[in-house]
N, C-alpha and C. Protein backbone atom coordinates (compact mmCIF):
# COMPACT_ATOMS: atom_id res chain seq x y z
N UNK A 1 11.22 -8.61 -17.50
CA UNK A 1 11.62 -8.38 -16.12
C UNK A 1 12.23 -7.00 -15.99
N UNK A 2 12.19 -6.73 -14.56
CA UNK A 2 12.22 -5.18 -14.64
C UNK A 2 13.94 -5.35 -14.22
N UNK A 3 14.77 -4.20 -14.60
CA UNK A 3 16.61 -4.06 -14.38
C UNK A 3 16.27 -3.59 -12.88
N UNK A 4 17.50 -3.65 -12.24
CA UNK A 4 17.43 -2.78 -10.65
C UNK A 4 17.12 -1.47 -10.82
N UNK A 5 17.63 -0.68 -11.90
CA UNK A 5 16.94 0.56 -11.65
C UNK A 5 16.03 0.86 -11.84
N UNK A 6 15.06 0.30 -13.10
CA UNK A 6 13.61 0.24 -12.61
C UNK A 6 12.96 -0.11 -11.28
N UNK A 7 13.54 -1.06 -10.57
CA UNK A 7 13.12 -1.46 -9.44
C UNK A 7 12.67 -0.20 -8.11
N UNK A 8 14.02 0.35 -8.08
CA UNK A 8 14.33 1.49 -7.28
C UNK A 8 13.95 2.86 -7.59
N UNK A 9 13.48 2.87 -9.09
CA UNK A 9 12.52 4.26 -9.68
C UNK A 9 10.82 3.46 -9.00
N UNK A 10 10.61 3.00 -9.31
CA UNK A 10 9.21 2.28 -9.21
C UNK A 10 9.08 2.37 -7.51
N UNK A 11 10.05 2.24 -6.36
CA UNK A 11 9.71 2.05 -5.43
C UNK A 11 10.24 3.56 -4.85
N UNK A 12 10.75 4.13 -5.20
CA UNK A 12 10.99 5.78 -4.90
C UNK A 12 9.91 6.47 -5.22
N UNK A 13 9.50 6.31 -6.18
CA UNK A 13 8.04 6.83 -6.88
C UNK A 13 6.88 6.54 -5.86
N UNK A 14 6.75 5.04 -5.43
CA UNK A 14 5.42 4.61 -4.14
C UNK A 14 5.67 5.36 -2.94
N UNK A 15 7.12 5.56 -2.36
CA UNK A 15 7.75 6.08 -1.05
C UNK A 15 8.74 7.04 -1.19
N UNK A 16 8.45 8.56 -1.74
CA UNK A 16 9.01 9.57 -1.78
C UNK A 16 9.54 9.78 -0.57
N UNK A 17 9.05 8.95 0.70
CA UNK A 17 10.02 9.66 2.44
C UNK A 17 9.81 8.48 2.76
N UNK A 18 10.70 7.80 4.15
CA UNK A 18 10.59 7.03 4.68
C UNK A 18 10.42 7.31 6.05
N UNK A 19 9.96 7.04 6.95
CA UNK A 19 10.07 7.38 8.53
C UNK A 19 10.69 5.94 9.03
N UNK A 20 10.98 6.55 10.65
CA UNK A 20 11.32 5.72 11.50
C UNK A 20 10.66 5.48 12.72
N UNK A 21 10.81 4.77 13.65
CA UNK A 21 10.42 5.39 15.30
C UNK A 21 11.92 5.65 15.72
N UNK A 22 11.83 6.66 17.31
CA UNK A 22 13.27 6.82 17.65
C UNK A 22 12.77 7.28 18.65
N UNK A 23 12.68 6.80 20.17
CA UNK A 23 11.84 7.05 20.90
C UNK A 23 10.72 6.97 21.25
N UNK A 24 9.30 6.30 20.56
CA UNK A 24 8.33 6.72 20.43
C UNK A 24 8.08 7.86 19.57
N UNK A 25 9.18 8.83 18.39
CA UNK A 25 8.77 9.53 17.71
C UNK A 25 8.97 9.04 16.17
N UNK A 26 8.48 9.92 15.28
CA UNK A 26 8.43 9.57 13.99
C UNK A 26 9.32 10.58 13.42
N UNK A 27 10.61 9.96 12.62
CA UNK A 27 11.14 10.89 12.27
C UNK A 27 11.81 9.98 10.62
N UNK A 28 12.13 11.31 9.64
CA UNK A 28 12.69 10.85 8.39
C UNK A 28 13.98 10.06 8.34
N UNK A 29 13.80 9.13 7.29
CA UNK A 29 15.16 8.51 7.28
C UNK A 29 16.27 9.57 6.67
N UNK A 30 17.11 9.55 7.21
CA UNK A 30 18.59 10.51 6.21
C UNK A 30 18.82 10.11 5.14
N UNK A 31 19.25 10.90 4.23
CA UNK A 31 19.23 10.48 2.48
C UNK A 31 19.79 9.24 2.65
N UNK A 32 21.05 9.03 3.11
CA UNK A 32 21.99 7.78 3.44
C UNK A 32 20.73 6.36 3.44
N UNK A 33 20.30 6.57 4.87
CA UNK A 33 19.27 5.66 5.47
C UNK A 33 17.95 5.19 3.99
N UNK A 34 17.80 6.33 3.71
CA UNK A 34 16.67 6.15 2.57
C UNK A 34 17.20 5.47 1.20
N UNK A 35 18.35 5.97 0.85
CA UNK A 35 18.70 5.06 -0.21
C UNK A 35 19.13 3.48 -0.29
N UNK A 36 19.85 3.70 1.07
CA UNK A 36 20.26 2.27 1.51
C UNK A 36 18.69 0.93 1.29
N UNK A 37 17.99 1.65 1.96
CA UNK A 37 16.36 0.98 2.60
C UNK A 37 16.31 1.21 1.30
N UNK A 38 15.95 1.65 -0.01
CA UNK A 38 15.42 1.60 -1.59
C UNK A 38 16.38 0.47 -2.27
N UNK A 39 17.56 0.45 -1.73
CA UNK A 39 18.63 -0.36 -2.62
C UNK A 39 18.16 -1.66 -2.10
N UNK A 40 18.00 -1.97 -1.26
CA UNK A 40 17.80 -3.08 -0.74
C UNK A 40 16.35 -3.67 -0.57
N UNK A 41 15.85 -2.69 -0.81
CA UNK A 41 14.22 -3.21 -1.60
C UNK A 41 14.12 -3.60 -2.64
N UNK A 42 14.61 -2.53 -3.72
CA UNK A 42 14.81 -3.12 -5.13
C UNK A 42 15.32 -4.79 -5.15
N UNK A 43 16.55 -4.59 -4.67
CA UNK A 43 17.36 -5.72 -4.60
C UNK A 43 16.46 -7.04 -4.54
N UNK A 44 16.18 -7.00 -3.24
CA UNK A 44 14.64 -8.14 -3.08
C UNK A 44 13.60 -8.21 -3.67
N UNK A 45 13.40 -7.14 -3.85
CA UNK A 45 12.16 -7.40 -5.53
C UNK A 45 12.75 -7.74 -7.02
N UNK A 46 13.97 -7.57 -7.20
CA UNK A 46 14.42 -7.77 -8.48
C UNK A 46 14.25 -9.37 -7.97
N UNK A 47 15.25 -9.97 -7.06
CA UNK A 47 15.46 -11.54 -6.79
C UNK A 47 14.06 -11.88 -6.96
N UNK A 48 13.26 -11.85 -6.06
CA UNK A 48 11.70 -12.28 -5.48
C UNK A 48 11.21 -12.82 -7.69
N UNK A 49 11.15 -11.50 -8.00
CA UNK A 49 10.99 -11.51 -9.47
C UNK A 49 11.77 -12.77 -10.29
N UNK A 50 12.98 -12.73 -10.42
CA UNK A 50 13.82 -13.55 -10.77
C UNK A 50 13.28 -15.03 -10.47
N UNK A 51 13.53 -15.14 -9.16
CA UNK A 51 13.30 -16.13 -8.53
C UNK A 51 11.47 -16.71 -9.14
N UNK A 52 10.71 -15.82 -8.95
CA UNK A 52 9.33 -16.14 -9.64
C UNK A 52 9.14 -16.54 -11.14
N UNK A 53 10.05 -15.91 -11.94
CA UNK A 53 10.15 -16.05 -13.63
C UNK A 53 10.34 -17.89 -13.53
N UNK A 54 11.31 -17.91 -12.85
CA UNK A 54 12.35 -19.25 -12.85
C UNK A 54 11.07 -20.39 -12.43
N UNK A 55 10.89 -20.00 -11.41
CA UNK A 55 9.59 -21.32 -11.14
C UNK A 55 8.24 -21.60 -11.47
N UNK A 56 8.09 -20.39 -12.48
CA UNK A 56 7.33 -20.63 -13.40
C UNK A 56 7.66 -21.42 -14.56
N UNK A 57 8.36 -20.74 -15.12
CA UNK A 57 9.18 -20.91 -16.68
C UNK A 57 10.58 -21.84 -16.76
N UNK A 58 11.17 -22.06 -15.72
CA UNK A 58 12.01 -23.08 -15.61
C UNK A 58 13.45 -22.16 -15.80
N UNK A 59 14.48 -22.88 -15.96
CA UNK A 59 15.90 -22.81 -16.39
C UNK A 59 16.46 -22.90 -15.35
N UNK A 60 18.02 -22.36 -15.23
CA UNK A 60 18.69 -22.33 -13.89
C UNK A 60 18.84 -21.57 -12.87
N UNK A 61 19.03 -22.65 -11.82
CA UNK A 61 18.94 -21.95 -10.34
C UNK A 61 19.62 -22.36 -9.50
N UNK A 62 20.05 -21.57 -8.53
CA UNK A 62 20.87 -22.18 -7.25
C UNK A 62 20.16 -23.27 -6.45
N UNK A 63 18.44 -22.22 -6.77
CA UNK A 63 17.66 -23.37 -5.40
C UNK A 63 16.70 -24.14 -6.51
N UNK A 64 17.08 -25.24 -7.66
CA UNK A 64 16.81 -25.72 -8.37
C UNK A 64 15.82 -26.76 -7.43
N UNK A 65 16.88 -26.96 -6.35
CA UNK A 65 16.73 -28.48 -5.54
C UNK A 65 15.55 -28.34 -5.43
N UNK A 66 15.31 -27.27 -4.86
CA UNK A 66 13.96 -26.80 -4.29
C UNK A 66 12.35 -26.65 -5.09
N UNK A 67 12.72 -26.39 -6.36
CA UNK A 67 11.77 -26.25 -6.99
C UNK A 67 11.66 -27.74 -7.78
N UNK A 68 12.69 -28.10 -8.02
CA UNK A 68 12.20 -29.96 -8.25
C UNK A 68 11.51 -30.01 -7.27
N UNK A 69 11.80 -30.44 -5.57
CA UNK A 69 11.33 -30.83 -4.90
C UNK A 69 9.85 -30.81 -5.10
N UNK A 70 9.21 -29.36 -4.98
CA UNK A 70 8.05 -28.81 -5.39
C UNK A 70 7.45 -29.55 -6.72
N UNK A 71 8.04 -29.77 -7.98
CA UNK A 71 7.66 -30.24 -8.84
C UNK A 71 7.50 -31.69 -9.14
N UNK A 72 7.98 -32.48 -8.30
CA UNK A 72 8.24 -34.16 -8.32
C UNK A 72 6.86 -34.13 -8.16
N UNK A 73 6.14 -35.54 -8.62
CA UNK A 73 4.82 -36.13 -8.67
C UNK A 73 4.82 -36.73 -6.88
N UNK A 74 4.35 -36.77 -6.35
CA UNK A 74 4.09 -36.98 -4.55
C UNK A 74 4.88 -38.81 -4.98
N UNK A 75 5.20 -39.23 -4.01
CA UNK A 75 5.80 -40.40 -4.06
C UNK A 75 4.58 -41.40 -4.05
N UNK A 76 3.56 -41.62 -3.85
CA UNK A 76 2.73 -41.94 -3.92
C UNK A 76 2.00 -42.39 -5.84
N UNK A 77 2.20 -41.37 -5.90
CA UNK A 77 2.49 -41.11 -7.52
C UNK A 77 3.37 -41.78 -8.28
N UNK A 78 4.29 -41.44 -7.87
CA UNK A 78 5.51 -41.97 -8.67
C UNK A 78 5.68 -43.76 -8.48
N UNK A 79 5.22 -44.28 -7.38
CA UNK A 79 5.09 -45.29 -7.22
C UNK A 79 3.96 -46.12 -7.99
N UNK A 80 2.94 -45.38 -7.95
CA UNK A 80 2.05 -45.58 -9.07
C UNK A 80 2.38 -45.85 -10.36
N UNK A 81 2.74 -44.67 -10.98
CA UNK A 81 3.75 -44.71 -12.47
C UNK A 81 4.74 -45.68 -12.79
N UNK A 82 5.17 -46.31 -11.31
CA UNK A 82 6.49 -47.02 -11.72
C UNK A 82 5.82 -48.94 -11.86
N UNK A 83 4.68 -48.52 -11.39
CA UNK A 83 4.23 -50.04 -11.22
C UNK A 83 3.59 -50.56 -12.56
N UNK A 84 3.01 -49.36 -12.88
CA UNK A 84 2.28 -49.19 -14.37
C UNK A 84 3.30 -49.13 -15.37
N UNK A 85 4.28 -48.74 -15.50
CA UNK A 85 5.65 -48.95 -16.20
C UNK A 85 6.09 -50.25 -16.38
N UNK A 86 6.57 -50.94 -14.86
CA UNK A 86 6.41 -52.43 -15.30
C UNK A 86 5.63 -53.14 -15.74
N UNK A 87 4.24 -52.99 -15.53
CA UNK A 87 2.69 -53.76 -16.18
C UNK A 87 2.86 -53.51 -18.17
N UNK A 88 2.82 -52.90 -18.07
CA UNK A 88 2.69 -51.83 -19.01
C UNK A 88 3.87 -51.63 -20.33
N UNK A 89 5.04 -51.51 -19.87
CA UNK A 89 6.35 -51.92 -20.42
C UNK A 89 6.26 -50.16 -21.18
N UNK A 90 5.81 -49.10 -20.08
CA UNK A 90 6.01 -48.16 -20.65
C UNK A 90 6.70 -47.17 -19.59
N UNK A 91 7.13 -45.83 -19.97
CA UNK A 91 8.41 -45.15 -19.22
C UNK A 91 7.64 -43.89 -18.61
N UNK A 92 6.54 -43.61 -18.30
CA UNK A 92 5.62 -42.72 -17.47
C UNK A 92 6.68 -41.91 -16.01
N UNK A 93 7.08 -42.90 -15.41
CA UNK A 93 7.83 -42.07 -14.52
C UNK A 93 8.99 -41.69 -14.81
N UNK A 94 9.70 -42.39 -15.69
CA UNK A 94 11.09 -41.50 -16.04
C UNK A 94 10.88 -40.63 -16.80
N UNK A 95 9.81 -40.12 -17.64
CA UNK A 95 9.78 -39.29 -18.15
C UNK A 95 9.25 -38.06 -17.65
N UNK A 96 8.12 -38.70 -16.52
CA UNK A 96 7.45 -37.46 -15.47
C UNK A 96 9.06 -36.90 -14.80
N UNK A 97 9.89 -37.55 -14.40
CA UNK A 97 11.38 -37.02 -13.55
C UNK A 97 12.23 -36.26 -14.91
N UNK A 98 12.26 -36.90 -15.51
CA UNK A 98 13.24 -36.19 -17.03
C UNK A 98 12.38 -34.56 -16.84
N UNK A 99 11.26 -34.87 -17.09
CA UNK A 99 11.08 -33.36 -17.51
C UNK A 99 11.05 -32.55 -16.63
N UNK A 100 10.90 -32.79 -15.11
CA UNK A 100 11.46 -31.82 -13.91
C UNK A 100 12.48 -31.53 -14.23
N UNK A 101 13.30 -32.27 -14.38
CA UNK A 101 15.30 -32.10 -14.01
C UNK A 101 15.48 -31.45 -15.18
N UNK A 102 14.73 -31.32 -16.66
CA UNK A 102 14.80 -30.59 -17.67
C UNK A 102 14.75 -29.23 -17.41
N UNK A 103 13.52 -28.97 -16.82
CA UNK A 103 13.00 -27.79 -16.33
C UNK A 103 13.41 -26.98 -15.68
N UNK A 104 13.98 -27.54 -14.26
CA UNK A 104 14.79 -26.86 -13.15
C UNK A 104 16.28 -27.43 -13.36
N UNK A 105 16.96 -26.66 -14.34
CA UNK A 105 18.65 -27.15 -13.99
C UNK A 105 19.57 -26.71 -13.04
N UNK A 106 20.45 -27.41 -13.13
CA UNK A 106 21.76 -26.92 -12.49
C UNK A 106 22.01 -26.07 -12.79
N UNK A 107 22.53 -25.08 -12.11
CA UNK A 107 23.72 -23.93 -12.39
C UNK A 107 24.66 -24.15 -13.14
């Protein structure tokens, strides 16, 4: 994964100037304006990144909830698994849920 200052070399490098409108005209952002707008790009591409590693590859997260959610078998499913569990006398759905909640932890 890339650090923030890679982030902000990499995106200074694509957008050497930034413009604006101001009137109907096109004019440069002020160094101020331009760094601010790079810091805060980076920023969101470092997260966006972060955030992408994580819901691929698992570990912890704030929005864990969220990516369980995403990862649970459809209830439909799970109802399935759980019926076949009792038939069956085997653990298919607690183990399909174990390994979400493994995957995506708590903070």
């Amino acid at each position: 994964m890339a650090t923030l200052t890679q982030w902000k070399t990499q995106i200074k490098a694509e957008n050497p100037s930034l413009t604006k409108m101001v009137d109907g005209v096109k004019v440069d952002l002020t160094t101020t304006e331009y760094n601010k707008t790079i810091d805060e790009w980076a920023r969101a591409s470092r997260n966006q990144e972060i955030a992408t590693n994580i819901k691929e590859n698992g570990g912890k997260s704030p929005n864990y909830a969220e990516y369980r959610r995403e990862a649970y078998p459809s209830i439909g499913d799970q109802l399935d698994m759980q019926y076949h569990d009792s038939v069956n006398g085997t653990t298919t759905w607690a183990d399909a849920i174990a390994a979400v909640k493994a995957k995506y932890q708590k903070p």
